[in-house]
C-alpha atoms as a PDB file:
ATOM      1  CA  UNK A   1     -64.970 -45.041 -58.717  1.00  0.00           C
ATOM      2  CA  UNK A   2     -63.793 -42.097 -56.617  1.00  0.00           C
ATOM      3  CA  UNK A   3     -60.336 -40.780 -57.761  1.00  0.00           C
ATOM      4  CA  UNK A   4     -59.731 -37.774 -55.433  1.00  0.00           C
ATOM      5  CA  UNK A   5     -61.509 -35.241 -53.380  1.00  0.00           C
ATOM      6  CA  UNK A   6     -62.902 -32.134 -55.688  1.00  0.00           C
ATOM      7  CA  UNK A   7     -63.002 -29.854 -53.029  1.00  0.00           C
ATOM      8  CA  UNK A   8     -64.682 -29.321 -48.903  1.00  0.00           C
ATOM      9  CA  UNK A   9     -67.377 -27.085 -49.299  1.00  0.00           C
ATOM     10  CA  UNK A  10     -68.900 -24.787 -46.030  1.00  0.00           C
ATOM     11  CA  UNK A  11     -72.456 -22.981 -46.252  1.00  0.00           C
ATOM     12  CA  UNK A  12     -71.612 -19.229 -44.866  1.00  0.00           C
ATOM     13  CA  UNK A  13     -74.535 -17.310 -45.038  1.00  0.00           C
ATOM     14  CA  UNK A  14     -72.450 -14.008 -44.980  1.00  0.00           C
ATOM     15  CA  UNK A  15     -69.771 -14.730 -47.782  1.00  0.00           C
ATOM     16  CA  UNK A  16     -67.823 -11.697 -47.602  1.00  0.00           C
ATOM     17  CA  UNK A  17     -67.377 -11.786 -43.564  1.00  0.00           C
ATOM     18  CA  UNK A  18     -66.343 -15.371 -44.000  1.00  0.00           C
ATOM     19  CA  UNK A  19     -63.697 -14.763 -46.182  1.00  0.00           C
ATOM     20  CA  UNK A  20     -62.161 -11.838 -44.515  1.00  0.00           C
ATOM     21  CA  UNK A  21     -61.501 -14.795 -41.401  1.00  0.00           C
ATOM     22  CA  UNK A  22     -60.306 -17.454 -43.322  1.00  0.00           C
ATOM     23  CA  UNK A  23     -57.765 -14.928 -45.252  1.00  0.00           C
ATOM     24  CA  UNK A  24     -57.430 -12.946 -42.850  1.00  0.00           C
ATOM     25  CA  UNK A  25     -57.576 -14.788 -39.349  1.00  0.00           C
ATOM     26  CA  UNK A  26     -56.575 -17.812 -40.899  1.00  0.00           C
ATOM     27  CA  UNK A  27     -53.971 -16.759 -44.057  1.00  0.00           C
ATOM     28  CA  UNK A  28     -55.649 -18.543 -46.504  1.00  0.00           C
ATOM     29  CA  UNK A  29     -55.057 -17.424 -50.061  1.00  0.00           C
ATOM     30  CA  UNK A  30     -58.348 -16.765 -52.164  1.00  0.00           C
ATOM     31  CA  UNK A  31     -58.497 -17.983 -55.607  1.00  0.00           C
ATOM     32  CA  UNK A  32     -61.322 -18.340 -57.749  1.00  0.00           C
ATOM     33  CA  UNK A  33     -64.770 -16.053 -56.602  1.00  0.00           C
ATOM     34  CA  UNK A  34     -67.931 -16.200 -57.977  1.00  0.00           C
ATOM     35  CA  UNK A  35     -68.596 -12.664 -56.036  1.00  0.00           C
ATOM     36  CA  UNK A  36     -70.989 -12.854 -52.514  1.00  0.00           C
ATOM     37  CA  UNK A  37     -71.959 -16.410 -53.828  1.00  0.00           C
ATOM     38  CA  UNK A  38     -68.757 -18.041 -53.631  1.00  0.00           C
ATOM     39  CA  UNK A  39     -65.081 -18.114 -52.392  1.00  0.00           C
ATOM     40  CA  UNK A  40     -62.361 -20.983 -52.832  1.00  0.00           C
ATOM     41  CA  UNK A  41     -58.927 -21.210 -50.972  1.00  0.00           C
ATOM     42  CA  UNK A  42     -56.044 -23.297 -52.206  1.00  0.00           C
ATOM     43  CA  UNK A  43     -54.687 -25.283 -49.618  1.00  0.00           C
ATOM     44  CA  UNK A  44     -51.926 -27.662 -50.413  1.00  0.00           C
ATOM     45  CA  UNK A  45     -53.666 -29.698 -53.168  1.00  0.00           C
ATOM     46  CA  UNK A  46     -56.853 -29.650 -52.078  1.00  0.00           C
ATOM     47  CA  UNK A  47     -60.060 -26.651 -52.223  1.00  0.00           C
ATOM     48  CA  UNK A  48     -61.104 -25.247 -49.851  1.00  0.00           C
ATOM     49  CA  UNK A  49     -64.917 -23.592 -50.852  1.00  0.00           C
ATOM     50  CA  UNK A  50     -67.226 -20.972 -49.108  1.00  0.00           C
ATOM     51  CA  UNK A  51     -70.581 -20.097 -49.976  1.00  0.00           C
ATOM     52  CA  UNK A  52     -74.023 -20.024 -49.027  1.00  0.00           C
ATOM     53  CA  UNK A  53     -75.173 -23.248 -49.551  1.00  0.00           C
ATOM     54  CA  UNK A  54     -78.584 -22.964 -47.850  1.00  0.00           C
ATOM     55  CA  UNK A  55     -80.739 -23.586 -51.417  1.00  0.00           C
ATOM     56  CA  UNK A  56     -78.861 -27.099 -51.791  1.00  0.00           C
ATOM     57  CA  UNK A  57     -80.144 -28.254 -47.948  1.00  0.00           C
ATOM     58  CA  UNK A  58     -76.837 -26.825 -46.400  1.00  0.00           C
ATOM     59  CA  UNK A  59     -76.911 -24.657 -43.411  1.00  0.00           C
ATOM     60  CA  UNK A  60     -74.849 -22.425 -42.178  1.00  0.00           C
ATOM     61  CA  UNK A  61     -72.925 -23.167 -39.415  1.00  0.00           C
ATOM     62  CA  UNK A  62     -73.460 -26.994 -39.986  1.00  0.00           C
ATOM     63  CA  UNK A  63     -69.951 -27.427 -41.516  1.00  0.00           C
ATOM     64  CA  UNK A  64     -67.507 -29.545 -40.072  1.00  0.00           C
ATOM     65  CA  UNK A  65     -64.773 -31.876 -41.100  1.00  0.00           C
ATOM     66  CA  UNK A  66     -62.429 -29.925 -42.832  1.00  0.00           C
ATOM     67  CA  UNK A  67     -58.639 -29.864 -40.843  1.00  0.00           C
ATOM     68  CA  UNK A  68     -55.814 -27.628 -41.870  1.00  0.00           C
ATOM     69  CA  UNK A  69     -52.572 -28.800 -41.200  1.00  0.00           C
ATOM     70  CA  UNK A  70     -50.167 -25.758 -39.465  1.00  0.00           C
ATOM     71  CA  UNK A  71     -47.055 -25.570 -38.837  1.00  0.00           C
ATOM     72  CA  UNK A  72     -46.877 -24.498 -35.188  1.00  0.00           C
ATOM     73  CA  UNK A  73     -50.162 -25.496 -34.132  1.00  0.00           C
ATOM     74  CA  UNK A  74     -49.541 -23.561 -30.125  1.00  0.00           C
ATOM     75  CA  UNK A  75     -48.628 -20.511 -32.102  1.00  0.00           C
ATOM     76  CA  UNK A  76     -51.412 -21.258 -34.421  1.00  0.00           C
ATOM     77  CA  UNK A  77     -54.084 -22.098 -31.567  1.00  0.00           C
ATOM     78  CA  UNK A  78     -52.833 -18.604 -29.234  1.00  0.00           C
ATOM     79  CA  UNK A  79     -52.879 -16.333 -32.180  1.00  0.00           C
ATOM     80  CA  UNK A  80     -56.633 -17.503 -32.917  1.00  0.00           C
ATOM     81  CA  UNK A  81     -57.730 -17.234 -29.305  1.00  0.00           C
ATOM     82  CA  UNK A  82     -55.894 -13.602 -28.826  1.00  0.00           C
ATOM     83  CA  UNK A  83     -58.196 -12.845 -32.068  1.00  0.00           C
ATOM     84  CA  UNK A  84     -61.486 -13.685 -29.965  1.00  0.00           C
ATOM     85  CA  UNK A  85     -62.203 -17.345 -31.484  1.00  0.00           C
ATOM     86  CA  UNK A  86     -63.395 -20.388 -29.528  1.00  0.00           C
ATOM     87  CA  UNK A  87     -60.799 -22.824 -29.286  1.00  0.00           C
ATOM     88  CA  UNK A  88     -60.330 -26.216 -27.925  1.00  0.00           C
ATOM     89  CA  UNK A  89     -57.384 -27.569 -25.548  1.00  0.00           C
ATOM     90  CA  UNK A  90     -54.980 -28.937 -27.820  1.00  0.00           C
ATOM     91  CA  UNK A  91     -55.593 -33.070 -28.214  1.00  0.00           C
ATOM     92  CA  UNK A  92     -52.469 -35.192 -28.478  1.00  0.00           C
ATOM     93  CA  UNK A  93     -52.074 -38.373 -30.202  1.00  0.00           C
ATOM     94  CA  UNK A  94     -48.916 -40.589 -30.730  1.00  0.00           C
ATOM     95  CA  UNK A  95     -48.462 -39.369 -34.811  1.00  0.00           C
ATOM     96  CA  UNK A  96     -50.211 -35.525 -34.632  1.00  0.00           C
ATOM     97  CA  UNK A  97     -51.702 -32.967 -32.366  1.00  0.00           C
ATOM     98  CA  UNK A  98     -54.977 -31.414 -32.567  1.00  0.00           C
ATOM     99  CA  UNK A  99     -57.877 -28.666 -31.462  1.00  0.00           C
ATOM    100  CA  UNK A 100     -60.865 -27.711 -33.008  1.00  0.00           C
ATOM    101  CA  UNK A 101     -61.666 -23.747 -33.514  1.00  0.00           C
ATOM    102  CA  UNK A 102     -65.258 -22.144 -34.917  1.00  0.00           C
ATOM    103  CA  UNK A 103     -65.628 -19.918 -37.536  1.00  0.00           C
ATOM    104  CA  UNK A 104     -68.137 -16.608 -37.029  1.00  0.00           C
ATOM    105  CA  UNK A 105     -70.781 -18.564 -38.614  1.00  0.00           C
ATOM    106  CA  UNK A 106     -70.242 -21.466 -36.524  1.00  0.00           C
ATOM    107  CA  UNK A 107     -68.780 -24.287 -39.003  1.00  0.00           C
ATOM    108  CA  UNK A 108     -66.179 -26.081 -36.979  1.00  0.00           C
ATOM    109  CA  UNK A 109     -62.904 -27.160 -37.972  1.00  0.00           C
ATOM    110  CA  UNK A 110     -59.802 -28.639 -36.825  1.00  0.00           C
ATOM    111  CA  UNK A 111     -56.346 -27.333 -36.927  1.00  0.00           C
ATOM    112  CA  UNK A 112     -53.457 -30.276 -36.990  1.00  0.00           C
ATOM    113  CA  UNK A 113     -49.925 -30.579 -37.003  1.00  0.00           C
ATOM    114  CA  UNK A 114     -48.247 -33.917 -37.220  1.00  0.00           C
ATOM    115  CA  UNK A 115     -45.194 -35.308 -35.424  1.00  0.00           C
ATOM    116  CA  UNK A 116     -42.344 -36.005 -37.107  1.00  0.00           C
ATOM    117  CA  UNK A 117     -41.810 -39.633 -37.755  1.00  0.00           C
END
């Protein structure tokens, strides 16, 4: 029986690069590293991993499904686009708002910020 999620996993194919955006563009905090291989991000209780997962049947830039929740998703969305990245109008729905952004190796993600109740 499944009792939680162990982590979301994306296949980079240039580890290092990847990391500098999602610390760096995005402000996620590394944790543990396994060098070029691999790179994982706390992010509220859940992992966030990064590596090349192209020997497992993963490709690069076939990632999707992973959503970070912000808190100012406009400021959030403008300071990505200012920064050169792809990203979607933002999506509104009665209990959160959403757009979807790209990473440099073309894994897509979504960025979310709920409504308050």
């Amino acid at each position: 029986m499944v009792k939680d999620i162990a982590f979301i996993a994306y296949s980079v194919k240039d580890v290092p690069r990847a990391t500098e955006f999602y610390r760096d563009t995005l402000g996620l905090t590394p944790g543990e590293s396994f060098g070029d291989r691999w790179v994982e991000f706390a992010v509220g209780g859940t992992t966030f991993g990064i590596g090349n997962g192209e020997s497992l049947g993963m490709m690069p830039g076939a990632s999707s499904g992973a959503a970070f929740e912000v808190d100012d998703l406009a400021e959030t969305r403008a300071r990505l686009e200012k920064t050169g990245i792809e990203v979607t109008e933002v999506h509104d729905f009665p209990a959160c708002s959403v757009c979807f952004a790209t990473d440099p190796e073309g894994n897509t993600f979504a960025l979310h910020q709920r409504k308050p109740h």
